[in-house]
C-alpha atoms as a PDB file:
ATOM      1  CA  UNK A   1      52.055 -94.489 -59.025  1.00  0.00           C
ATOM      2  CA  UNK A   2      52.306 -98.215 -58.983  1.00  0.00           C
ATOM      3  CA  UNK A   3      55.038 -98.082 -56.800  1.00  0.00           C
ATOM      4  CA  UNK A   4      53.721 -96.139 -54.515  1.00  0.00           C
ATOM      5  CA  UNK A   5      50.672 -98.323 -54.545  1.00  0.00           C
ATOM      6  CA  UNK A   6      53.329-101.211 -53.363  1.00  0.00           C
ATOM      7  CA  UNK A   7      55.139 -99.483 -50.839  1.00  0.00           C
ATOM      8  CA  UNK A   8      51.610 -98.446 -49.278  1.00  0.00           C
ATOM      9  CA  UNK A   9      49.890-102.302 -49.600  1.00  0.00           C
ATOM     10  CA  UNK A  10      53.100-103.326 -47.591  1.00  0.00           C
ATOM     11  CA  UNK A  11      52.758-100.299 -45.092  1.00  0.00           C
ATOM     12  CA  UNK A  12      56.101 -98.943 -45.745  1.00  0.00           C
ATOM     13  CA  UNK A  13      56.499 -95.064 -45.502  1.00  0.00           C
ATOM     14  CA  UNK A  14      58.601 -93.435 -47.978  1.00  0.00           C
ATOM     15  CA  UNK A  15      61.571 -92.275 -45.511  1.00  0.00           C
ATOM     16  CA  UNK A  16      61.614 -96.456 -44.136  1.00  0.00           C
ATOM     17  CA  UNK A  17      61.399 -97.767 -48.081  1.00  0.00           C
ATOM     18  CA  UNK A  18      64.095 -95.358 -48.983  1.00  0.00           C
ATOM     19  CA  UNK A  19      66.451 -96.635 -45.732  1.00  0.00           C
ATOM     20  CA  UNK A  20      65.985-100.162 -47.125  1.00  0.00           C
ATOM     21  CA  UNK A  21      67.214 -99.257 -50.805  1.00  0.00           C
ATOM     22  CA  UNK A  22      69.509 -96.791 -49.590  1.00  0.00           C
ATOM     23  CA  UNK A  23      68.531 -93.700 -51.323  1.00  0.00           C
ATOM     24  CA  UNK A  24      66.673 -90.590 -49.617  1.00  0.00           C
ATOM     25  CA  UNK A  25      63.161 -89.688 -48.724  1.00  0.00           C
ATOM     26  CA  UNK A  26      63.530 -86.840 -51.478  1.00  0.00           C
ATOM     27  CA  UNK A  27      64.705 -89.398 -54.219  1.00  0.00           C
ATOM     28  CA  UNK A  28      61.710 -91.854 -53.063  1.00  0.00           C
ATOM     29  CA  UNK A  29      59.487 -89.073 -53.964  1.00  0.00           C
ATOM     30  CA  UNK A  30      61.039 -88.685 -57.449  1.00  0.00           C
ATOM     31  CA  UNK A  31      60.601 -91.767 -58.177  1.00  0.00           C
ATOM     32  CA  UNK A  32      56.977 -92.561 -57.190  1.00  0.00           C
ATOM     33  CA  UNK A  33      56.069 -89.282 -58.648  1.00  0.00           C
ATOM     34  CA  UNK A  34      58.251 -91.484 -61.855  1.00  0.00           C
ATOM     35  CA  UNK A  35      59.947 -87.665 -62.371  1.00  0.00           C
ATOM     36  CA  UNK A  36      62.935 -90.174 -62.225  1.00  0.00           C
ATOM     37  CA  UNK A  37      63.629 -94.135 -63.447  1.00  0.00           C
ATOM     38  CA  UNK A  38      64.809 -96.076 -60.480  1.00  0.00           C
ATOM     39  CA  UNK A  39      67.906 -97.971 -60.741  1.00  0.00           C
ATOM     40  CA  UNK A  40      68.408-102.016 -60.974  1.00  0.00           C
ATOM     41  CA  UNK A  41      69.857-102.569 -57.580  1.00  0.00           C
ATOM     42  CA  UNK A  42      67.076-100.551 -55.888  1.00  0.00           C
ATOM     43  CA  UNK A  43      64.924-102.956 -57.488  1.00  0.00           C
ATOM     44  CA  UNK A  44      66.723-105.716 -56.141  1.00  0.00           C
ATOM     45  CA  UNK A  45      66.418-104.325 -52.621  1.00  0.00           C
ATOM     46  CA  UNK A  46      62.699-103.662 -52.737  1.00  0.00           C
ATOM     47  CA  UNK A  47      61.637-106.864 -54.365  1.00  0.00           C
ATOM     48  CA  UNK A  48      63.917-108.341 -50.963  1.00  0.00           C
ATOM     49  CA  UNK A  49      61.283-106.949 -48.752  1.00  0.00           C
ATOM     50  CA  UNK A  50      57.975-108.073 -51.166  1.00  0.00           C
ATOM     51  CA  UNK A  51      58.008-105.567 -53.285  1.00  0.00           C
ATOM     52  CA  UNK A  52      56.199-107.069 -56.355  1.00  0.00           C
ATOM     53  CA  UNK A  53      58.508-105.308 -58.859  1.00  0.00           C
ATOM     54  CA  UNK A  54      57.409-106.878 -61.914  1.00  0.00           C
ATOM     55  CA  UNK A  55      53.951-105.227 -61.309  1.00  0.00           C
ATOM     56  CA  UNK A  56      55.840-101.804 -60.872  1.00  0.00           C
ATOM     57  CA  UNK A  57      57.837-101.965 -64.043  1.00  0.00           C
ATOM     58  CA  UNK A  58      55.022-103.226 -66.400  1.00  0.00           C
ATOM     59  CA  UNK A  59      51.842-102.889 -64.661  1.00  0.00           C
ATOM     60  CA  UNK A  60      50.742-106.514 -64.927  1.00  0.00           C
ATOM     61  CA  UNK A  61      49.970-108.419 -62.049  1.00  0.00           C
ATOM     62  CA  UNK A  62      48.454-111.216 -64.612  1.00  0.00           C
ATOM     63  CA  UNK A  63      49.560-114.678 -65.109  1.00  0.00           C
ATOM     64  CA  UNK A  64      48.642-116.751 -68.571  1.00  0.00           C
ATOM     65  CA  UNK A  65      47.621-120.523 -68.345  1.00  0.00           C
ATOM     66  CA  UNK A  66      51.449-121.647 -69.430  1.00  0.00           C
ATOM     67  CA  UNK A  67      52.310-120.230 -66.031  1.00  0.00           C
ATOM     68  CA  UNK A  68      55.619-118.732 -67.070  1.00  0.00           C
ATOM     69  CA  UNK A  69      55.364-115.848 -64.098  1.00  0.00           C
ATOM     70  CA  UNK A  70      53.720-118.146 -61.101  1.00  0.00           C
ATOM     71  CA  UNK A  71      54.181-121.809 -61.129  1.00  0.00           C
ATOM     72  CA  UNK A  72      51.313-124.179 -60.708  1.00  0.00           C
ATOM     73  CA  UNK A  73      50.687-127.773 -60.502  1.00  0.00           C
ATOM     74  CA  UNK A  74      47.464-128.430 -60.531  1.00  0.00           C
ATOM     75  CA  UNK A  75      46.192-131.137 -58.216  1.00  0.00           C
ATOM     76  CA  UNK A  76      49.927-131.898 -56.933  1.00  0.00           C
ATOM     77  CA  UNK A  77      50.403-131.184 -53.713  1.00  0.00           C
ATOM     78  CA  UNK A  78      54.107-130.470 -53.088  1.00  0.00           C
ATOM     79  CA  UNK A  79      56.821-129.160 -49.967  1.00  0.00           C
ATOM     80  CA  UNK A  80      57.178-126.560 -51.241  1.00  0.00           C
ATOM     81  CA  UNK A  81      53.224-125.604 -53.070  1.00  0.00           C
ATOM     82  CA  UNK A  82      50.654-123.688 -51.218  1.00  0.00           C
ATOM     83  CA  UNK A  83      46.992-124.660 -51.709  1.00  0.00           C
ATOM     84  CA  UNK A  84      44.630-122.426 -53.044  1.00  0.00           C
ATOM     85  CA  UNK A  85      40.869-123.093 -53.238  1.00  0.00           C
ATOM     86  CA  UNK A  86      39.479-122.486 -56.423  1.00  0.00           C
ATOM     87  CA  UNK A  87      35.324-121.805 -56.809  1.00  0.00           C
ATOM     88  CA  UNK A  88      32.925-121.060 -59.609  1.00  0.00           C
ATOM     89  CA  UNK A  89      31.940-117.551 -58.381  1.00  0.00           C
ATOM     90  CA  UNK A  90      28.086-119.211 -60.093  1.00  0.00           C
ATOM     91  CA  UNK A  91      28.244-122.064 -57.506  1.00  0.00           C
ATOM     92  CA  UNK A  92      28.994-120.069 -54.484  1.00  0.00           C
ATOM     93  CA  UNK A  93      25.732-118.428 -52.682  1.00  0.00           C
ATOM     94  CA  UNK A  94      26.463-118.291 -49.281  1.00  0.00           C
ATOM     95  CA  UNK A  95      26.167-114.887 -47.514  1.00  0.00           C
ATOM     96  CA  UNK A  96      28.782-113.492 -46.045  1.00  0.00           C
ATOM     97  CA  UNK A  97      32.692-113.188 -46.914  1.00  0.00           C
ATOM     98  CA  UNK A  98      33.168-116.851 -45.504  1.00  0.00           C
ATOM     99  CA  UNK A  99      33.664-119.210 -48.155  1.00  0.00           C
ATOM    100  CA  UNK A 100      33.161-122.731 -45.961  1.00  0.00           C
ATOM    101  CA  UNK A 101      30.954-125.080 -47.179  1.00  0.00           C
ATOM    102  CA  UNK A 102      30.926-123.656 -50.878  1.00  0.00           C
ATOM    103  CA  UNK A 103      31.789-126.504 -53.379  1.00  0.00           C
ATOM    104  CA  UNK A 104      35.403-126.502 -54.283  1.00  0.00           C
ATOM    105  CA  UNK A 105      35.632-126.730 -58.131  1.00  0.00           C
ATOM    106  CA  UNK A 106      39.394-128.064 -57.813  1.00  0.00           C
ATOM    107  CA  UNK A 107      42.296-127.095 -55.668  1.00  0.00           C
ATOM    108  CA  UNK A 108      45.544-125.607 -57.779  1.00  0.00           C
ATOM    109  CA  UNK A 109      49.381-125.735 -55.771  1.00  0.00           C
ATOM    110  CA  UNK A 110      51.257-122.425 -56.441  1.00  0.00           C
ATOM    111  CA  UNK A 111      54.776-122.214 -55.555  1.00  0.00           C
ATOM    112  CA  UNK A 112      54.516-120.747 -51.208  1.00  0.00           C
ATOM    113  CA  UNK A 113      57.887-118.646 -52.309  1.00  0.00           C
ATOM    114  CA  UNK A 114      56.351-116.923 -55.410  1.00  0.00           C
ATOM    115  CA  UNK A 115      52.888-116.590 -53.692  1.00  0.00           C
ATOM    116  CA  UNK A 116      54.860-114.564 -51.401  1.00  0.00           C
ATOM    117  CA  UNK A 117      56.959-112.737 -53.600  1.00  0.00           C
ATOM    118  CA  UNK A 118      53.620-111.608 -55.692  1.00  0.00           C
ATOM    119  CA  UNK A 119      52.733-110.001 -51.657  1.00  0.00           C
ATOM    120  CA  UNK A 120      50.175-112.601 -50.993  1.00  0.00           C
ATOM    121  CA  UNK A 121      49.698-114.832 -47.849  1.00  0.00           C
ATOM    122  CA  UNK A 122      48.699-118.052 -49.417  1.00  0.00           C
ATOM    123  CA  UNK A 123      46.269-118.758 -46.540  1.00  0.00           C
ATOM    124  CA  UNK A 124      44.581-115.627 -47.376  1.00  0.00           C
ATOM    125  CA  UNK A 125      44.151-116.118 -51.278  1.00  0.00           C
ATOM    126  CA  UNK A 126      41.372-118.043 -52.986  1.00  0.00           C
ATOM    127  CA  UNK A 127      40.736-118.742 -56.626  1.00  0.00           C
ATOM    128  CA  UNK A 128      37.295-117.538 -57.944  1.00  0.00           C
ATOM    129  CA  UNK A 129      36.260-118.448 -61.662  1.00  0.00           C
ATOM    130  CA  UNK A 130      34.927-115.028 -63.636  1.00  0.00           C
ATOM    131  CA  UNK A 131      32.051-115.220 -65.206  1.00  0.00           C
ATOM    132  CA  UNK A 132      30.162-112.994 -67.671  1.00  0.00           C
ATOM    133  CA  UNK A 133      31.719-110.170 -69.748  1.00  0.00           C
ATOM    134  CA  UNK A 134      31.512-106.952 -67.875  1.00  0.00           C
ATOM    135  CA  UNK A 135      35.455-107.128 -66.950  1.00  0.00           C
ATOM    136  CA  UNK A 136      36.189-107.906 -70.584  1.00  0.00           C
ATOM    137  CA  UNK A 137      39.124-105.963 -71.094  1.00  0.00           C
ATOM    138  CA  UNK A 138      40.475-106.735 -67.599  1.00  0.00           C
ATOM    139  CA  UNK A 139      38.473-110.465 -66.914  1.00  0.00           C
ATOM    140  CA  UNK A 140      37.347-112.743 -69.737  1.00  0.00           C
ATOM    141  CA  UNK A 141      34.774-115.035 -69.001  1.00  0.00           C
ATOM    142  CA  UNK A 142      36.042-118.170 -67.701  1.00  0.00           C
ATOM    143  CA  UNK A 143      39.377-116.872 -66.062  1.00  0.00           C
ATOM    144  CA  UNK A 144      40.409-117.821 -62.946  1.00  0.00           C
ATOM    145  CA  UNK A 145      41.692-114.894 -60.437  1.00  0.00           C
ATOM    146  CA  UNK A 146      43.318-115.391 -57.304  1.00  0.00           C
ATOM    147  CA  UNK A 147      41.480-113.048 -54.546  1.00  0.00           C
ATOM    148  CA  UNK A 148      43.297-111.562 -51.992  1.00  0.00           C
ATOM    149  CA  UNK A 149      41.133-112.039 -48.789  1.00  0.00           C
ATOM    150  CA  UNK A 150      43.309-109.920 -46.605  1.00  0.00           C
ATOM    151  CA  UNK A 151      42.764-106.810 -48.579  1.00  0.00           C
ATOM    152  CA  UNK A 152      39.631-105.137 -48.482  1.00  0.00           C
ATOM    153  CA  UNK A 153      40.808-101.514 -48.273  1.00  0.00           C
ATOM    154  CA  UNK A 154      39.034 -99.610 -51.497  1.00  0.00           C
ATOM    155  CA  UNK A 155      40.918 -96.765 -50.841  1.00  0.00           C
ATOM    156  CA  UNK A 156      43.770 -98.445 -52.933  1.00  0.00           C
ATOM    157  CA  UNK A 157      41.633 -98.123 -55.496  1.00  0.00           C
ATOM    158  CA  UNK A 158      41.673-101.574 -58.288  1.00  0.00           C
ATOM    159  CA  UNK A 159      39.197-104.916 -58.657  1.00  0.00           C
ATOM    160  CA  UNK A 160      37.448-106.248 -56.005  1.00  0.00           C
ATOM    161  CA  UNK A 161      35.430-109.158 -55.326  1.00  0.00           C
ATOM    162  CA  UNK A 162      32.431-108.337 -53.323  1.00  0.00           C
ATOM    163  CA  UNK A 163      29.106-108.936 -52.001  1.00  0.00           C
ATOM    164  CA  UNK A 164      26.608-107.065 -53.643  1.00  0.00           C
ATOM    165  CA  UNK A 165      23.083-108.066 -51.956  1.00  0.00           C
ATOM    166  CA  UNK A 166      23.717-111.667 -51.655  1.00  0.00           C
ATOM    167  CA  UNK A 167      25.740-111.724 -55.226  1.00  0.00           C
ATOM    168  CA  UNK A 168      28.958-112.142 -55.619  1.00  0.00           C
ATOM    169  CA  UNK A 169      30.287-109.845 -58.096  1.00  0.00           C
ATOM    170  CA  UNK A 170      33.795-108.786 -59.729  1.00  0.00           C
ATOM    171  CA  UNK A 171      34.376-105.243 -60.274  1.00  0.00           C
ATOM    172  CA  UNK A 172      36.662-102.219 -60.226  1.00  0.00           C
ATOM    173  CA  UNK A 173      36.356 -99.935 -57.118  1.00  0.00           C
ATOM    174  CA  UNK A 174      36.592 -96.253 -56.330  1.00  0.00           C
ATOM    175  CA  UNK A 175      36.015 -94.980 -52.972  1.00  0.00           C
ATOM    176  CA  UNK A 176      33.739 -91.417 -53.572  1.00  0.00           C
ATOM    177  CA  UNK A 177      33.801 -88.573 -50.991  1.00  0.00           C
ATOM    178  CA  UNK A 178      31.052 -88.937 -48.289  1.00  0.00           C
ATOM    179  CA  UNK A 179      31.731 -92.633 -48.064  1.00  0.00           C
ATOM    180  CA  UNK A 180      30.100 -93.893 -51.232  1.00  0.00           C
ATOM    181  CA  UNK A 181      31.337 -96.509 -53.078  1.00  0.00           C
ATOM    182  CA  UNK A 182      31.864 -96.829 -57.190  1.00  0.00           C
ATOM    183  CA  UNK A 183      31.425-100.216 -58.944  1.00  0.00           C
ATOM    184  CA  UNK A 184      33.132 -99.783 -63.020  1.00  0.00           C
ATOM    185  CA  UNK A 185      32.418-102.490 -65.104  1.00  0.00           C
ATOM    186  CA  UNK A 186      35.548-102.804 -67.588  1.00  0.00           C
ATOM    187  CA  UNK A 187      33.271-103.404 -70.700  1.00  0.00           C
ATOM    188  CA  UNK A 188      31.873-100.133 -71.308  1.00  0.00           C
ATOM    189  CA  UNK A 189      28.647-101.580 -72.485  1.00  0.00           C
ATOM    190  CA  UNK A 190      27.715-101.669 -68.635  1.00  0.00           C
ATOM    191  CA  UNK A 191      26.688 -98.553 -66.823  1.00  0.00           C
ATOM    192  CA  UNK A 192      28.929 -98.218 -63.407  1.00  0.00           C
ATOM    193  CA  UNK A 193      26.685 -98.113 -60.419  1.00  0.00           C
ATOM    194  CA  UNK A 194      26.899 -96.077 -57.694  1.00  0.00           C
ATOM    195  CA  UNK A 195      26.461 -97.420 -53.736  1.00  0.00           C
ATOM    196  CA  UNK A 196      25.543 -94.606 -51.765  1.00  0.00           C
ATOM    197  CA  UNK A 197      26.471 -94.552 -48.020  1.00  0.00           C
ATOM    198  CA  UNK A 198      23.180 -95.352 -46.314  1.00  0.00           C
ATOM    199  CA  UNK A 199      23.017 -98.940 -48.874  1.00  0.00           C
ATOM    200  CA  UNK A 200      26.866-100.191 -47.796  1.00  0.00           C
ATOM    201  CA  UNK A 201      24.931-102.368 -45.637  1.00  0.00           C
ATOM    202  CA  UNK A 202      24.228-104.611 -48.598  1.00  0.00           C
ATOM    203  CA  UNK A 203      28.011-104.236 -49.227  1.00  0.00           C
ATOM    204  CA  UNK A 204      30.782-106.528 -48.770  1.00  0.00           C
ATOM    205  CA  UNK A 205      34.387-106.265 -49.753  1.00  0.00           C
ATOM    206  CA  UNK A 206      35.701-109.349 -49.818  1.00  0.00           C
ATOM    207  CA  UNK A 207      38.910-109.572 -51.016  1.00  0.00           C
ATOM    208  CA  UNK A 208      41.441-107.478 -54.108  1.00  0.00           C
ATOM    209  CA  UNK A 209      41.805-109.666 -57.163  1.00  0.00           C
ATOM    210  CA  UNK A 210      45.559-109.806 -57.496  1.00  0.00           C
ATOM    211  CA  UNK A 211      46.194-112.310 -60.062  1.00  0.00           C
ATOM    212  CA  UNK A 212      44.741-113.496 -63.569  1.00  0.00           C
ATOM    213  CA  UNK A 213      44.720-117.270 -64.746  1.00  0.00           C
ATOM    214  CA  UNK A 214      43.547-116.853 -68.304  1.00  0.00           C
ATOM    215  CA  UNK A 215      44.089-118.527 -71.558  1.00  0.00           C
ATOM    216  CA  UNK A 216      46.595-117.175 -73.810  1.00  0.00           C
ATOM    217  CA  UNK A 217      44.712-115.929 -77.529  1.00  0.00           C
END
């Protein structure tokens, strides 16, 4: 499933995924469907084209604060470092999915290359500070997550930043039949809530969290 997931975030069908690794439609089907393990040089050729295979072989998109999978410097700007924006998602209250005029807490420089390998377009991602424990599990309180701003599609299903009448608010997404949306808390102390279609007018997607700054315990 997860690499389906990637082959579908970069818009690849199966047939034109397959033609880049080589192998048939039939066997990319076997392998999404994980009825068989794919091989290393097919991983090689997908993680060519953005493929973030590290995701698809463990499932973890996450980075800890010793940044062994996604370099950092933090307030060193570099030739070859991206800047990304990083906000206390407490501090920012402006409507709307624009984030100009927010106060920066601090800007972080991730390596452009790696930004890109992980999918992301580095002038698309910014850094939001999590706060509270309903993603415990997922989130801790006080971790930093890069946000995706480009992706906004809930029909891939995963966490989302979002709008939620005037809030901003972290949470896991599921797209319901009929249009309605499904906000899961991670910590199943919280209830999940339900946004019916005539209320996604107080709704705003605003970007998929992608990656996890967190401390290592």
């Amino acid at each position: 499933m997860r690499l389906r997931e990637e082959r579908v975030r970069l818009g690849f069908s199966q047939t034109e995924l397959g033609d880049i690794a080589g192998i048939t439609k039939n066997t990319q089907m076997l392998y999404e469907s994980e009825k068989r393990s794919p091989k290393a040089d097919y991983l090689s050729a997908l993680h060519a084209v953005g493929v973030n295979t590290h995701y698809v072989l463990t499932g973890n998109r996450s980075i800890s604060s010793s940044g062994e999978s996604l370099s950092l410097a933090a307030n060193e700007p570099g030739p070859d470092l991206s800047p990304v924006k990083m906000y206390d998602i407490e501090a920012a209250a402006g409507a709307g999915r624009s984030f100009e005029g927010e106060p920066v807490k601090t800007t972080l420089y991730f390596s452009t290359v790696e930004l890109s390998e992980q999918g992301l377009d580095p002038a698309q991602v910014v850094g939001i500070k999590v706060r509270g424990d309903s993603m415990d599990g997922t989130l801790a309180d006080g971790d930093w997550v890069l946000v995706d701003r480009s992706n906004r599609d809930p029909k891939q299903e995963g966490v989302f930043l979002l709008l939620v009448s005037g809030e901003r608010r972290i949470k896991r997404v599921q797209r319901l039949a009929g249009g309605a949306l499904y906000l899961i808390s991670d910590n199943d102390h919280y209830q999940p809530e339900m946004i019916k279609p005539q209320d996604m007018h107080d709704v705003e997607i605003l970007g998929r969290c992608e990656i996890r700054i967190g401390r290592v315990v």
